[in-house]
Every structure is written in structure tokens, then in C-alpha cells.
Protein backbone atom coordinates (compact mmCIF):
# COMPACT_ATOMS: atom_id res chain seq x y z
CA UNK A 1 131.84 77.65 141.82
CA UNK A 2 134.08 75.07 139.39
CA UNK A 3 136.72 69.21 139.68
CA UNK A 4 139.92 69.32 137.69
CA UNK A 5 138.77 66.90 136.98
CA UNK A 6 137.32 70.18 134.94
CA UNK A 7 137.88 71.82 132.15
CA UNK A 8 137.96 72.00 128.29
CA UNK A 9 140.77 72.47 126.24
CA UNK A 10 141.80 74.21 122.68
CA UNK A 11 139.81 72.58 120.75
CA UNK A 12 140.03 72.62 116.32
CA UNK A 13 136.95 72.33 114.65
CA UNK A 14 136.10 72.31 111.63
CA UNK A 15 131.90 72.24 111.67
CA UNK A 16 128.90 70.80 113.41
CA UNK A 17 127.92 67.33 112.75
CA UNK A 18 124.69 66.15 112.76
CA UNK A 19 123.49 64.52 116.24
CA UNK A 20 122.76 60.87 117.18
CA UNK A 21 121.09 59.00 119.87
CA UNK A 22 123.34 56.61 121.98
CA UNK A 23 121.87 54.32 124.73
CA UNK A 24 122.93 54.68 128.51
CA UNK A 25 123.02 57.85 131.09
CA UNK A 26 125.94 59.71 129.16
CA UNK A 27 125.34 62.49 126.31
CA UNK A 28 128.22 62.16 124.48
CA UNK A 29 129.84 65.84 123.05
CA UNK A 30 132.60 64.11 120.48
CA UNK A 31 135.41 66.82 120.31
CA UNK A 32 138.27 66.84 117.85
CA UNK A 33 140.90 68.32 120.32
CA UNK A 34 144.79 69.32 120.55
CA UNK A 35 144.45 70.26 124.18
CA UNK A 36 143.06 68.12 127.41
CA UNK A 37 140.06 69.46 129.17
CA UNK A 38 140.36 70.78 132.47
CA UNK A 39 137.56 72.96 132.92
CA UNK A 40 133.94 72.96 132.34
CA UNK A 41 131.43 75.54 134.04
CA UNK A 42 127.79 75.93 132.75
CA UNK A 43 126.12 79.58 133.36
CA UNK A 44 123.59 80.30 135.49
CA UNK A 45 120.94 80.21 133.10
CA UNK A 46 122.58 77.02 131.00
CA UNK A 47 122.54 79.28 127.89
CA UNK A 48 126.27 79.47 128.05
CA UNK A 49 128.94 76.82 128.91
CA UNK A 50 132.62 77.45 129.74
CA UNK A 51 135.70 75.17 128.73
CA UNK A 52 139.22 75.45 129.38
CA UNK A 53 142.26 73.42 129.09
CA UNK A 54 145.66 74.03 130.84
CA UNK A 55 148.48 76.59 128.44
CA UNK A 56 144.71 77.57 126.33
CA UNK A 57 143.17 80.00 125.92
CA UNK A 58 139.11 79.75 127.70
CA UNK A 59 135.97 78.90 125.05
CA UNK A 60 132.45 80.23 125.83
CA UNK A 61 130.38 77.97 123.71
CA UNK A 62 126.33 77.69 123.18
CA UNK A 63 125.08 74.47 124.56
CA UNK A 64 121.72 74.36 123.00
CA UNK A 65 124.24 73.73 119.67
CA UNK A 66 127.34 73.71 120.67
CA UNK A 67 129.09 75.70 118.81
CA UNK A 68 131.73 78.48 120.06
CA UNK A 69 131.31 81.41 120.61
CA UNK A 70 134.43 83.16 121.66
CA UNK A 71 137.70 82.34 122.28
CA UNK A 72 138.65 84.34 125.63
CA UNK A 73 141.87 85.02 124.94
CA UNK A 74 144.70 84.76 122.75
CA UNK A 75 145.71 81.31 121.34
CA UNK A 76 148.66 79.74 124.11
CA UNK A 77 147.63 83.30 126.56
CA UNK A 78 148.87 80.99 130.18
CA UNK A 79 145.12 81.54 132.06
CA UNK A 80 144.80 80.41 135.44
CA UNK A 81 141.47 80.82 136.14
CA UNK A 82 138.13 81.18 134.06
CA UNK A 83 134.59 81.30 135.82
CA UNK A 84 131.22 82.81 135.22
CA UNK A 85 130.10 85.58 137.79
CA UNK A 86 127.62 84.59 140.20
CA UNK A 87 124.39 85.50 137.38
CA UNK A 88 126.53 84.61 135.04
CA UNK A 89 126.26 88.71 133.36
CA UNK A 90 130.60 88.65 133.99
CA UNK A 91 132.45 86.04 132.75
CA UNK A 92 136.28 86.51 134.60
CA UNK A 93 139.64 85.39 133.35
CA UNK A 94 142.49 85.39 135.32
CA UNK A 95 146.35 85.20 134.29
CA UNK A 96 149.33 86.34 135.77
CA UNK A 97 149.36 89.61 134.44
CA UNK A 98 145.89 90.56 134.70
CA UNK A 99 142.11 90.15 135.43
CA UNK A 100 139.96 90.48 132.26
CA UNK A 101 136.28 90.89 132.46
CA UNK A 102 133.87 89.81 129.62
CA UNK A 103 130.17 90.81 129.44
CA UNK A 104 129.04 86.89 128.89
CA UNK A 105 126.08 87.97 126.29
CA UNK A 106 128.04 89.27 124.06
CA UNK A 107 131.07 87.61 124.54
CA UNK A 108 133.07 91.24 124.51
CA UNK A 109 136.11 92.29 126.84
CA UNK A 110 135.09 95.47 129.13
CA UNK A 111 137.67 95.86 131.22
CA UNK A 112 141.41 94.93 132.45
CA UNK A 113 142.74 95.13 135.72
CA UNK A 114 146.64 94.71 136.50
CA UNK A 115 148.47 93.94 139.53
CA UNK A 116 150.39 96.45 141.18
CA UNK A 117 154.16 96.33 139.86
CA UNK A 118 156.32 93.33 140.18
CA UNK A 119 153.61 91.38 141.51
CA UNK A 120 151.43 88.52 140.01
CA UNK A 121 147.68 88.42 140.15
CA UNK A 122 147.09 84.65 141.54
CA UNK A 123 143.29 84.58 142.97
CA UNK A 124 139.85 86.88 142.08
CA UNK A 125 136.77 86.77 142.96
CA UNK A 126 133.56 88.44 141.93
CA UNK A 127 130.68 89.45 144.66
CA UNK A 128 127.28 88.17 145.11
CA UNK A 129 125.81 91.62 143.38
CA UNK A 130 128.26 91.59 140.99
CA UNK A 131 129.26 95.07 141.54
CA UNK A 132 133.01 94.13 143.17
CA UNK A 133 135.70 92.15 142.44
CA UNK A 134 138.18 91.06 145.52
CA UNK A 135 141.88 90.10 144.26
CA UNK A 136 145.12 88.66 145.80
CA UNK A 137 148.63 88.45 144.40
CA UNK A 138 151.38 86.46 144.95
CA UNK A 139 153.32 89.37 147.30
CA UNK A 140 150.10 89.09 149.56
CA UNK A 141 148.47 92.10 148.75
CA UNK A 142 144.94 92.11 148.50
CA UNK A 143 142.47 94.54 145.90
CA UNK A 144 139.51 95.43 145.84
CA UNK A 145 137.90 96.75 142.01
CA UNK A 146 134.72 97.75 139.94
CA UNK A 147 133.82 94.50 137.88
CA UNK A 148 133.40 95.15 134.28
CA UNK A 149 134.25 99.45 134.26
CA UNK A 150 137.74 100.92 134.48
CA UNK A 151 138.31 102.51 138.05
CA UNK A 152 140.97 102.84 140.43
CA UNK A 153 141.90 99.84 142.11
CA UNK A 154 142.16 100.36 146.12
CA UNK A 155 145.06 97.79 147.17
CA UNK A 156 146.81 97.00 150.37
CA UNK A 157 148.96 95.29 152.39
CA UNK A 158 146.52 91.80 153.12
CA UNK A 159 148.95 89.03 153.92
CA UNK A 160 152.70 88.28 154.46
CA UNK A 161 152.36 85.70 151.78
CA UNK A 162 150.75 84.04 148.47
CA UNK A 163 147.18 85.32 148.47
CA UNK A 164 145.58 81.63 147.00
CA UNK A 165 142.08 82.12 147.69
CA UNK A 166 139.03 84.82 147.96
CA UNK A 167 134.79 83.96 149.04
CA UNK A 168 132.82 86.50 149.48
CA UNK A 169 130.19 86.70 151.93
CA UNK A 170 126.41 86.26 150.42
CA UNK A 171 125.85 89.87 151.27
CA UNK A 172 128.96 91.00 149.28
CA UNK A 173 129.62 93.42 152.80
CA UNK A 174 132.89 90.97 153.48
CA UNK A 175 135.46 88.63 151.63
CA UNK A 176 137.60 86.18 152.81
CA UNK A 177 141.37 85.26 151.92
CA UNK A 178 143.38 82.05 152.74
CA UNK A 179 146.99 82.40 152.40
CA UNK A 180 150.55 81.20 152.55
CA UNK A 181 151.28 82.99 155.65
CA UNK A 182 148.94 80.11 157.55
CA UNK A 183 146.09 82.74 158.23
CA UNK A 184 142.56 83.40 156.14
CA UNK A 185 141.16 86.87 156.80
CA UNK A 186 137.94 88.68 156.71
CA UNK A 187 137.71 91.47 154.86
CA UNK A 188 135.00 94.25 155.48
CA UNK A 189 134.44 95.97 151.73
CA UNK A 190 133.27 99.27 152.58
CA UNK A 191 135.96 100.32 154.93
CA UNK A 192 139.04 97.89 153.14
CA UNK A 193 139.98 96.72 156.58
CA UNK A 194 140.55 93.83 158.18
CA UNK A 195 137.15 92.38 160.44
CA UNK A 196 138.74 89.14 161.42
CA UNK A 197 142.32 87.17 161.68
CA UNK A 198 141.93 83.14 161.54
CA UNK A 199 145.11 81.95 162.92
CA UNK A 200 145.69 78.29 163.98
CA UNK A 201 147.13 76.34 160.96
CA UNK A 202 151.00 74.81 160.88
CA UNK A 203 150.98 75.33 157.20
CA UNK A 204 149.76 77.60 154.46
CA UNK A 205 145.82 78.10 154.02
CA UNK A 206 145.11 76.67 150.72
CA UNK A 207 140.92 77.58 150.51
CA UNK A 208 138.49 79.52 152.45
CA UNK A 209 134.32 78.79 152.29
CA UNK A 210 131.61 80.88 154.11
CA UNK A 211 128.15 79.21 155.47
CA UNK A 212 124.84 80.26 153.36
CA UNK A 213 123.80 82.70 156.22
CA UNK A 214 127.61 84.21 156.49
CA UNK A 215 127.74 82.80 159.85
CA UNK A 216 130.62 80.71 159.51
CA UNK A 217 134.21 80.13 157.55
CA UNK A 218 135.76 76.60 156.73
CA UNK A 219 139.15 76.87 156.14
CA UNK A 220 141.61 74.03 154.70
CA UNK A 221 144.96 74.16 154.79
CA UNK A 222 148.16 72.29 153.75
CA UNK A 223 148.35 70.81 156.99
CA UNK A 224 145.58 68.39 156.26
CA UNK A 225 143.92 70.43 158.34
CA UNK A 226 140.73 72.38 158.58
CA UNK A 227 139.00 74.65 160.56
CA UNK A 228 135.59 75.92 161.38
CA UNK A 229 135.52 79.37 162.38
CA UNK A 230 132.91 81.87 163.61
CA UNK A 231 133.15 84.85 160.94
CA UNK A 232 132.00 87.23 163.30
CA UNK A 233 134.53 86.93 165.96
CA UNK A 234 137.13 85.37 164.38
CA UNK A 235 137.22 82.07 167.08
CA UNK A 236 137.93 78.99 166.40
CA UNK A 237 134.38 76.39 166.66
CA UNK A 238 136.45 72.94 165.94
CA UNK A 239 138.72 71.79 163.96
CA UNK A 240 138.98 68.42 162.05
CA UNK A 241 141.68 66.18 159.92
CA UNK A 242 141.23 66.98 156.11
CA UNK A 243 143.49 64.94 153.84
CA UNK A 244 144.16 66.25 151.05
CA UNK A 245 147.48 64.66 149.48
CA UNK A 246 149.75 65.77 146.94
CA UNK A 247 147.44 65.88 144.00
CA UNK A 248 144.97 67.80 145.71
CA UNK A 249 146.94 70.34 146.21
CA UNK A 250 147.95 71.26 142.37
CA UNK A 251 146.59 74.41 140.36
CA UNK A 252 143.32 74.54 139.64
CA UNK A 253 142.07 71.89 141.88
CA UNK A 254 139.23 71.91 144.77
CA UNK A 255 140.03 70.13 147.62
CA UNK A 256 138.62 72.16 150.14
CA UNK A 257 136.21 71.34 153.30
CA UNK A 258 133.25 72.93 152.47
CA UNK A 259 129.41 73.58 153.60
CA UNK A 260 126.89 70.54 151.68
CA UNK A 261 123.43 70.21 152.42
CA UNK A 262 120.69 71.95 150.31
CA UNK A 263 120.38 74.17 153.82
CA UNK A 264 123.83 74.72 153.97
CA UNK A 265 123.61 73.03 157.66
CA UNK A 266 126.30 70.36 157.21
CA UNK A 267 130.39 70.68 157.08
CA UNK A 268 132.56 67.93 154.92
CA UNK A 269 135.73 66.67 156.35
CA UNK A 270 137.87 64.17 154.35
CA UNK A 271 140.43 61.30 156.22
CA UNK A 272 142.91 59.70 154.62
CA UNK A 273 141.27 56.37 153.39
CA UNK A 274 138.81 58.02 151.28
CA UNK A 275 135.65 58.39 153.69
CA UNK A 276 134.00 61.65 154.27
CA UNK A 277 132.17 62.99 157.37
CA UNK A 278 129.27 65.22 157.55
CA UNK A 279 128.93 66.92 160.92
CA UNK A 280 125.91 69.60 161.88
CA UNK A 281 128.06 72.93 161.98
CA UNK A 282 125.72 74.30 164.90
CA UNK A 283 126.05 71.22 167.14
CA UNK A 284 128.86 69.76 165.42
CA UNK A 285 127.09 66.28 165.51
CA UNK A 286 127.54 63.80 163.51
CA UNK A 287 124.84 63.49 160.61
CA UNK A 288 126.10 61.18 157.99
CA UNK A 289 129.10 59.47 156.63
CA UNK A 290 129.90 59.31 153.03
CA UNK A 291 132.30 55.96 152.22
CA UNK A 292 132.74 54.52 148.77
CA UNK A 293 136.42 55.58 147.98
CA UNK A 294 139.14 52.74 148.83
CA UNK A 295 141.71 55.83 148.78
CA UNK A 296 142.27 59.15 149.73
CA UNK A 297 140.16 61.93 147.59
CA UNK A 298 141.65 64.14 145.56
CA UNK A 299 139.06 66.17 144.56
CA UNK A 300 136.05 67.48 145.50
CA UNK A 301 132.62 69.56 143.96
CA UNK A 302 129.54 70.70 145.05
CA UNK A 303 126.46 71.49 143.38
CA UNK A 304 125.18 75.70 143.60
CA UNK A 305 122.73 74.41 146.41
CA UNK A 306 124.82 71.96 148.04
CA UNK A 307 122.79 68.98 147.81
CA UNK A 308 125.02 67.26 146.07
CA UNK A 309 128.63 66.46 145.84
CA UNK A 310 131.42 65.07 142.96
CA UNK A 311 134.16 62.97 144.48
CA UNK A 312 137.21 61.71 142.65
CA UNK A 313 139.98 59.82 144.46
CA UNK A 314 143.44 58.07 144.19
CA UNK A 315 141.53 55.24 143.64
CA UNK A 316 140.60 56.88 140.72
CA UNK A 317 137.02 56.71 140.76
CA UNK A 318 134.62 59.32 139.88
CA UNK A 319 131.20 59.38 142.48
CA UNK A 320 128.35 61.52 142.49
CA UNK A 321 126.28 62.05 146.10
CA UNK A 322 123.60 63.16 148.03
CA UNK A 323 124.57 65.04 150.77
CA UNK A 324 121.64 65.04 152.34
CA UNK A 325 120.85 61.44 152.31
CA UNK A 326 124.51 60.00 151.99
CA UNK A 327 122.84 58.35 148.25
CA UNK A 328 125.51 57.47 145.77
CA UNK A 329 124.26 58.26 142.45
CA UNK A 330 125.13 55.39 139.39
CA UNK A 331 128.30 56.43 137.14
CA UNK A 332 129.45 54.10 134.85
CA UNK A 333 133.08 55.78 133.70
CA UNK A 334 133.91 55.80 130.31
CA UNK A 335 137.83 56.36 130.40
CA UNK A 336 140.07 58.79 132.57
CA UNK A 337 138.02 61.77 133.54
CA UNK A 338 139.78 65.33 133.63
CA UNK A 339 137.52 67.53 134.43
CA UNK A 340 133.53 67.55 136.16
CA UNK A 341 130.97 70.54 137.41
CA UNK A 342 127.68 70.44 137.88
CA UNK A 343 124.90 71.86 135.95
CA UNK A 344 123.10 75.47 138.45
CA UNK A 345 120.17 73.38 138.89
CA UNK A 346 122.61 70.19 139.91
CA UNK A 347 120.56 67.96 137.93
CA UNK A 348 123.57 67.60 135.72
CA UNK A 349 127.71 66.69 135.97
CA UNK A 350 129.30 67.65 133.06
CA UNK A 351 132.75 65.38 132.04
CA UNK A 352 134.99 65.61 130.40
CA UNK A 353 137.85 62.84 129.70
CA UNK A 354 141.33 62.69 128.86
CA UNK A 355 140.73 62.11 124.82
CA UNK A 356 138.60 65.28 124.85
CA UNK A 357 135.49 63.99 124.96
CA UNK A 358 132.83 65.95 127.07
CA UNK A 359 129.74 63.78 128.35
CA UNK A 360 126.65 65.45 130.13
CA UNK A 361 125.19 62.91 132.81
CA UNK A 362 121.51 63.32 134.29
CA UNK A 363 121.65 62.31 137.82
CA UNK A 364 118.06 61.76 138.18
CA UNK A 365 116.57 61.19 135.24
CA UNK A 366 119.22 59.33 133.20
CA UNK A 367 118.08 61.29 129.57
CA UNK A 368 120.82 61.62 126.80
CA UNK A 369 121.65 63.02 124.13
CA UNK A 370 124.37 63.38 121.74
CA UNK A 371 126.15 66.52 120.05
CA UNK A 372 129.14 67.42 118.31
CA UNK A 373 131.32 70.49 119.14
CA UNK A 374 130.73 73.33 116.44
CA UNK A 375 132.58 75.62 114.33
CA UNK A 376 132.85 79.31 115.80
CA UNK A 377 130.38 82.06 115.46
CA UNK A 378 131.36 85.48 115.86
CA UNK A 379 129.03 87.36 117.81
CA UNK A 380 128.28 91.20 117.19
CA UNK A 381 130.43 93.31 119.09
């Protein structure tokens, strides 16, 4: 899944340079760079890595020598969205006039998908088997497509407002969208109809994230607000405060309650002075409390497994945690990060900082190494 913190930008050069070894935790990736990263997502199998920076066009780059691959788009194309499908085969970009999807191997567009007329694609999402893609415009309809083939796209009438979000259940049998309208709904694929309604916020529902066993929904909305829900029925389990303040809130960002917990067991909660609360979500019993921040978060990450979490906060600090044992992990910050994900194994957080710099940290073992950002290599089409 995606802090922006995250993301790489545009970035000009004009060959590889030849590595060297810097003491500390950090591996330095010097970039020569127009454009501020925003986005950084490593594929499944960490032969692939994915940069973006805001008004840029996505890179898919090869970490082993970093050197890029493809440019996903045209140069100053406005894309919202960029992320690797869950095996990382798909790699999806989304902009306001379309969803492309690119076979990540080969770097090569397949296939386009457009929102219906006079509406603007603002959320997709790509199912567990990788066989569907769910969508959501700004109108509040909701789509349903073949990833990567060209097919009729089934749309309807989802929401009576900005669709801003789309999960997908593990089985890929159900999505989930969070919307403007102050409702999330569940989705059954097969039939396109609607298996749930999760009413119950005083503001628009900004994210929606299912449970490991599809069991249960978190939603968070603009009310600083969020919900636990039982996907089944629809009902409402508890619901807790979840600050997220104005910065959490803007494009791109991930400020959403979520499941933690390498089982998947525990659901975050954030107040406003920066500390975070872990509760059981069958009990709802306290297990841990994560505090560290002197200010309200702005930002938050989890690793694939949900062991471990990326916090940054108003205070701006960057922290890396165990979210099974509450550990903070050592980060020593080397200037104003813009963008953080981890690694699929979660061994790794990727950085990258505000003079386009990218630095890969090893939570664990503290191992470095140091690169330099390559000239492109076209791959065969």
C-alpha cells in the first residue's frame, strides 16, 4: 500500500556514478532532481522501485542499479496516483482522465480505462488476484474493470458524492468505498451491488481499511473520527477519536486508522497530541500505546504485514515502530523528509527528502550502502 512523506520526483540524469561506502544506518541514493519526491513504492519482489513527484510524470527504476527504466507517462502528464498491484505483475497510474495499466516487467502500457463522460476518475484499486480493478469518480459513481485487457467497464450509481477511496477484501469477492457523502460501502463484485451501507460519520469518509480475515472495516473520516465496523452486517463495533488535522488531509496522503500487528489483531487510533492507541479489535482492549510525537500526526504507514508502522507529525519528526511491541526503532533525520514506504519484507523505509535525495534505512540490521540514480534504459517492448 504507499507516507507523503513519499514519493520521487522528475528527476534529470545524466549517467550512473560509481558507488561509495558512507558510515551510519542510511544508504544514500544522491539524485540530481528538478522535481520533489513524493512517492516511493518498492515491488513485491524488490526488483522494481516506484518514484513519483507531484505535476511528474511516475519512474519505474531498477534498484539493484538504479537506473530508470521507464518514464510512466508523459513529461508534466498531472498523475494522482501510481502503485504497484498487489504481486507487483500491474503497475497502475491514475490521472484525471484515465486509469493506465502497465505490465511492470516490461515496463509497457496494456490498457486505458476512462471515466464515464464529464466525470473525473479520483480513486482505483486493483484486487488481491489481480484480475479486477474497482474505480470511483468524483460524481460518485463507482466501476468495476478487467486489469490490464480492454473490456467493457460495468459502472453505476455508488455514492451521492466524491468517491476518495477503494480496499478490496483479501478474497477479491468485495470492495469497499469511503466517500464525501459521509458513508463507506461494501461492494459485492460478482453481482455489482451493494452488501453493506456504513453510515454514522458528521463529515465526509476520507479512507476505508478491511481486517486480514475480511472480518472487519476501519473507516476514518473528516470528522476526526473513525469507525470500526463489522463487514458482514454493516454495524457499527466502536468508534474512536482520530485526529487527523489539516495536513493530513491533503492529496496523496495516508492518514487513515488502520489494522497493525503482524496478525492483523490490533486497530490504530490517533488523538490530537500525537499518541497512538492500539486496541484488540475482537475485545476492543487496550494492548499498547504508542507515544513519542509532541504533536498531532500527520501521517501514517504500515509495513505489508503490519508489524510495523512510519509516523510523521507536526512536530515534524519522522518514527519508525513496532506494533507489536510498541519498540521505536533509531532514525537519525537527515533534513526535511517528503516521502517514506517500506520495503514488502518491512525490513526497509525508503526516504526520500526535500533536496531529492532518496536514503534506504535497515531497521534491523543497520547495513548501508550508497548508489547514484542512473541514466534510462529502454526496455524491449
Amino acid at each position: 500500500s504507499v507516507l507523503l512523506l513519499l514519493g520521487l520526483v522528475h528527476a534529470d540524469v545524466s549517467g550512473p556514478v560509481a558507488s561509495r561506502q558512507t558510515p551510519g544506518r542510511l544508504q544514500l541514493v544522491p539524485i540530481v532532481s528538478d522535481e520533489r519526491l513524493e512517492y516511493i513504492e518498492e515491488s513485491p519482489d524488490s526488483k522494481r522501485l516506484l518514484t513519483h513527484g507531484r505535476g511528474y510524470a511516475p519512474k519505474l527504476w531498477d534498484p539493484s542499479t538504479m537506473q530508470i527504466l521507464r518514464v510512466l507517462g508523459a513529461r508534466g502528464q498531472n498523475i494522482r496516483y501510481v502503485t504497484f498491484s498487489p504481486n507487483g505483475k500491474w503497475i497502475l497510474t491514475l490521472a484525471e482522465g484515465g486509469v493506465d495499466f502497465w505490465d511492470s516487467r516490461r515496463a509497457r502500457l496494456e490498457a486505458t480505462v476512462r471515466p464515464p463522460q464529464d466525470e473525473v476518475l479520483v480513486s482505483a484499486a486493483i484486487s488481491p488476484d489481480e484480475r479486477w480493478c474497482a474505480l470511483g469518480t468524483n460524481s460518485g459513481s463507482v466501476g468495476l474493470a478487467p486489469v490490464g485487457q480492454p473490456g467493457e467497464v460495468a459502472w453505476w450509481p455508488g455514492h451521492r458524492g466524491e468517491v476518495w477511496d477503494i480496499e478490496w477484501f483479501n478474497k477479491s469477492d468485495r470492495f469497499a468505498t469511503a466517500s464525501a457523502d459521509r458513508t463507506a460501502r461494501v461492494w459485492t463484485r460478482a453481482t455489482r451491488t451493494q452488501a453493506a451501507e456504513l453510515k454514522g460519520h458528521k463529515d465526509a469518509v476520507r479512507w476505508v481499511k478491511i481486517s486480514k480475515d475480511d472480518e472487519h472495516v476501519l473507516t476514518t473520516g473528516l470528522d476526526n473520527m473513525a469507525g470500526l465496523w463489522d463487514a458482514s452486517t454493516g454495524k457499527l463495533i466502536v468508534e474512536k477519536p482520530h485526529v487527523i488535522g489539516p495536513k493530513g488531509s491533503m492529496p496523496n496522503t495516508l492518514m487513515a486508522a488502520m489494522f497493525v500487528g503482524a496478525r492483523g489483531e490490533g486497530a490504530l487510533f490517533a488523538d490530537a497530541s500525537g499518541a497512538m492507541e492500539i486496541i484488540d479489535r475482537h475485545t476492543l482492549k487496550p494492548l499498547r500505546t504508542l507515544a513519542g510525537h509532541t504533536a498531532a500526526i500527520r501521517e501514517i504507514r504500515s509495513s505489508r504485514d503490519g508489524g510495523r508502522i512510519a509516523t510523521y507529525g507536526d512536530d515534524e519528526q519522522l518514527k519508525l515502530w513496532s506494533a507489536d511491541t510498541g519498540k521505536e526503532y533509531p532514525f537519525q533525520r537527515q533534513g526535511l523528509p517528503t516521502a517514506g514506504e517500506f520495503s514488502p519484507g518491512g525490513d526497509v523505509f525508503w526516504v526520500g527528502y526535500e533536496d531529492g535525495s532518496l536514503r534506504r534505512h535497515e531497521l534491523e540490521t543497520g547495513k548501508i550502502r550508497t548508489e547514484t540514480l542512473g541514466a534510462s534504459i529502454p526496455l524491449s517492448r
